[in-house]
Protein backbone atom coordinates (compact mmCIF):
# COMPACT_ATOMS: atom_id res chain seq x y z
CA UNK A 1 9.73 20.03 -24.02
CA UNK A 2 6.27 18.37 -23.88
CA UNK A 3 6.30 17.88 -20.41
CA UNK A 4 7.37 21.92 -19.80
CA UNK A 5 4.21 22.84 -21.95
CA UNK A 6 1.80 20.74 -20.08
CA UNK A 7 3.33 21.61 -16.91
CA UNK A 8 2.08 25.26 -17.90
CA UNK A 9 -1.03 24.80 -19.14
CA UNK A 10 -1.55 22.89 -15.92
CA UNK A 11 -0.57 25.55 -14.09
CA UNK A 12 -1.64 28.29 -15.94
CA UNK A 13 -5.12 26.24 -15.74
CA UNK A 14 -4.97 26.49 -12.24
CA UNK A 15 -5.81 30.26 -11.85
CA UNK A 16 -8.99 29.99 -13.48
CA UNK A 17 -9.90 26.66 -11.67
CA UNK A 18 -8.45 28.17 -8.51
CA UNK A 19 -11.71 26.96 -6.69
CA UNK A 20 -10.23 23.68 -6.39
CA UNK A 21 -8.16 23.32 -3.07
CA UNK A 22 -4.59 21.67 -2.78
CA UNK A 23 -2.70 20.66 0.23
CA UNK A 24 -0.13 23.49 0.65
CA UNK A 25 2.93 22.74 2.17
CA UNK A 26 5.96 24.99 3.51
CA UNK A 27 7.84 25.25 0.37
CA UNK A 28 4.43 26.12 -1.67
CA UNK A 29 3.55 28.72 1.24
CA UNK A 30 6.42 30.28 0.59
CA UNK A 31 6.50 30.16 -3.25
CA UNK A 32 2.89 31.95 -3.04
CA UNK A 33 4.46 34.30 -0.79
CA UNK A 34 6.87 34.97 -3.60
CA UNK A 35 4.55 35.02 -6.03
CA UNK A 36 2.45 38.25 -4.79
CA UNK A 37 5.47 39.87 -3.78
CA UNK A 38 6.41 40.08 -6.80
CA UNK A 39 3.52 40.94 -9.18
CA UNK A 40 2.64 44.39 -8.86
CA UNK A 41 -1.16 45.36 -8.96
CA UNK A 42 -0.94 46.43 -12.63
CA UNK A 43 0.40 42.97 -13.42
CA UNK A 44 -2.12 41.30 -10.90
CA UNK A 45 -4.92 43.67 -12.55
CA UNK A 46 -3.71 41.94 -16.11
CA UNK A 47 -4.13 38.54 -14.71
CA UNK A 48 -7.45 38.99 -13.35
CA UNK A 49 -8.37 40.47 -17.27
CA UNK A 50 -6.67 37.20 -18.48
CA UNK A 51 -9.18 35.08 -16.02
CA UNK A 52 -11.72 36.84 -17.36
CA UNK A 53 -11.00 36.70 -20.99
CA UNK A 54 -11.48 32.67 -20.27
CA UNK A 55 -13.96 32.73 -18.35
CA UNK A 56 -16.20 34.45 -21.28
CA UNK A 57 -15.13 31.63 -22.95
CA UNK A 58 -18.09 29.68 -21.57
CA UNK A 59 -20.78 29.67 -23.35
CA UNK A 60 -23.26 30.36 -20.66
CA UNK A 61 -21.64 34.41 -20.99
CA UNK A 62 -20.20 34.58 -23.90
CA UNK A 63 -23.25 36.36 -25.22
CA UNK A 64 -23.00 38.77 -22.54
CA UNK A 65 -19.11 39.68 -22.29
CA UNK A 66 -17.30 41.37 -25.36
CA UNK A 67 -13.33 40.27 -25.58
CA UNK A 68 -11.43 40.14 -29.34
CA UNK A 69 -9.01 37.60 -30.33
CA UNK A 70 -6.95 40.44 -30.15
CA UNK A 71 -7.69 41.62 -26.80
CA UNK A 72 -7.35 37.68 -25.68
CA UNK A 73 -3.83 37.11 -27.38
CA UNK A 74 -2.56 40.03 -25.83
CA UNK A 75 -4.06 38.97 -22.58
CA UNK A 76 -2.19 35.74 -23.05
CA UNK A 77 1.06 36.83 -24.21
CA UNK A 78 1.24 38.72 -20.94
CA UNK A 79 0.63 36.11 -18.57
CA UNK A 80 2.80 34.21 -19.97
CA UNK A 81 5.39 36.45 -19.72
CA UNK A 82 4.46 36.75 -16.12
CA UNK A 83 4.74 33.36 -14.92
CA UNK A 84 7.51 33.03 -17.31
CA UNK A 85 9.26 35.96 -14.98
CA UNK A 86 8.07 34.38 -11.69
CA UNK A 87 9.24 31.24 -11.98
CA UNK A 88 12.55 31.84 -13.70
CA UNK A 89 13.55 34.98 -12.29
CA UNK A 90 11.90 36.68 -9.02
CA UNK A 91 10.66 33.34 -7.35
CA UNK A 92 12.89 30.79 -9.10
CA UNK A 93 14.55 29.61 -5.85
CA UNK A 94 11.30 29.24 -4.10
CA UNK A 95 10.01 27.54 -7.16
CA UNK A 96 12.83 25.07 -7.31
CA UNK A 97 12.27 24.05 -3.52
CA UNK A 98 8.53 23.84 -3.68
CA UNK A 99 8.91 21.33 -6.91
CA UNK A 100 11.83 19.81 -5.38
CA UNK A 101 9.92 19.01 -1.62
CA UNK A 102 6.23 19.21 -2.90
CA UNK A 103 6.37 18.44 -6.41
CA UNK A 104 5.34 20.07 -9.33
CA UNK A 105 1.38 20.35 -7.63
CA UNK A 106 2.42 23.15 -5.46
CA UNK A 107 1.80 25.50 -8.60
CA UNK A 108 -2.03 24.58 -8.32
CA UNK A 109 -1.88 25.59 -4.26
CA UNK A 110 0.59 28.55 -5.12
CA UNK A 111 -0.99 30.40 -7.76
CA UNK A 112 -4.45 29.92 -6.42
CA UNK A 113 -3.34 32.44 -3.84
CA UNK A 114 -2.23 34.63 -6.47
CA UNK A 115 -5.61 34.51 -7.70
CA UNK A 116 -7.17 34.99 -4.96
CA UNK A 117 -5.09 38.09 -3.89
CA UNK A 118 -5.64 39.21 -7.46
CA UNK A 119 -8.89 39.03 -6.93
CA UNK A 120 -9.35 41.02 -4.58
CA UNK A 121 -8.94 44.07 -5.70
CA UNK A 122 -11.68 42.99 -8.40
CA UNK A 123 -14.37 42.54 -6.32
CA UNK A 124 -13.16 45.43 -3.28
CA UNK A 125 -13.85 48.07 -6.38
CA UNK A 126 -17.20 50.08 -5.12
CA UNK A 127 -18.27 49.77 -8.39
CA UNK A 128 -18.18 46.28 -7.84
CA UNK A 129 -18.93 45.29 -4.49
CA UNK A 130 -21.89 48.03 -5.25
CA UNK A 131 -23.26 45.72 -8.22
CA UNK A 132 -22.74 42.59 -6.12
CA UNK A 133 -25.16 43.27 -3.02
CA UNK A 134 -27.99 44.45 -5.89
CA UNK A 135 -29.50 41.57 -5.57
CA UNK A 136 -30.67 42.26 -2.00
CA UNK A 137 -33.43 44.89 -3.33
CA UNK A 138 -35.28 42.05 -4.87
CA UNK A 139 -35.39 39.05 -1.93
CA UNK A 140 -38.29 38.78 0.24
CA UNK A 141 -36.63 39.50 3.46
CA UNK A 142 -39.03 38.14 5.77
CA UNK A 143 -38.49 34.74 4.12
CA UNK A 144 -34.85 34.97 4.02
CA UNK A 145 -35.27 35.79 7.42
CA UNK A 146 -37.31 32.81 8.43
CA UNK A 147 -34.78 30.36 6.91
CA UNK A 148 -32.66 31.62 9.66
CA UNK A 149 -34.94 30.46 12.54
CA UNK A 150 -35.31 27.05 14.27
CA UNK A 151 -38.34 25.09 13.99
């Protein structure tokens, strides 16, 4: 039993410390595959709330990012549910081959792409991608420019 829990925190861990890159084999290819298959965008628009919940977390924005206890234990009882459904149910064959040929770190490799497919519907949001390139209307162009040439 102790082993199952830390295998999923490890995991679980792994989509919010997705920048991390592991060696992905055939049989974790093919569990990611799996894996964004089957989560729908509602589910992969909860996971990217539940990465965010952590992440404000950190103290650095915690001051700046409003989730409740409540809002976070929801959060969490839904992930878990998810991988829960992933693992066991929709992509349990690919999930016993990757751990079985790979081991058990092709959930680090696996769910990162989930992540970053999650992801992207985050950050492809006009809203978003608007907010993002903001920053541009206060560089000094000319000197970003310069960087740019050789000496």
């Amino acid at each position: 039993m102790k082993k199952a829990v830390a295998l999923v925190c490890a995991v679980l861990s792994v989509l919010v410390l997705s920048s991390t890159e592991a060696a992905a084999g055939p049989y974790s290819d093919e569990l990611a595959k799996c894996l964004v298959r089957s989560t729908t965008t509602s589910e992969k628009n909860a996971l990217i709330k539940w990465v965010f919940a952590a992440a404000a977390l950190h103290p650095e924005v915690k001051g700046i990012a409003s989730v409740t206890e409540a809002q976070r234990d929801e959060l969490s009882k839904a992930t878990g549910k998810l991988f829960e459904r992933l693992v066991s149910e929709s992509c349990k064959t690919e999930t016993q081959d990757a751990v079985k040929y790979e081991g058990p770190s092709v959930f680090q490799s696996a769910f990162t792409v989930l992540g970053q497919v999650a992801s992207i519907g985050l950050f492809t949001d006009p809203s978003v991608s608007g907010y993002m390139g903001d920053f541009l209307k206060y560089i000094d162009k000319s000197k970003v420019q310069g960087a740019f040439l050789s000496k």
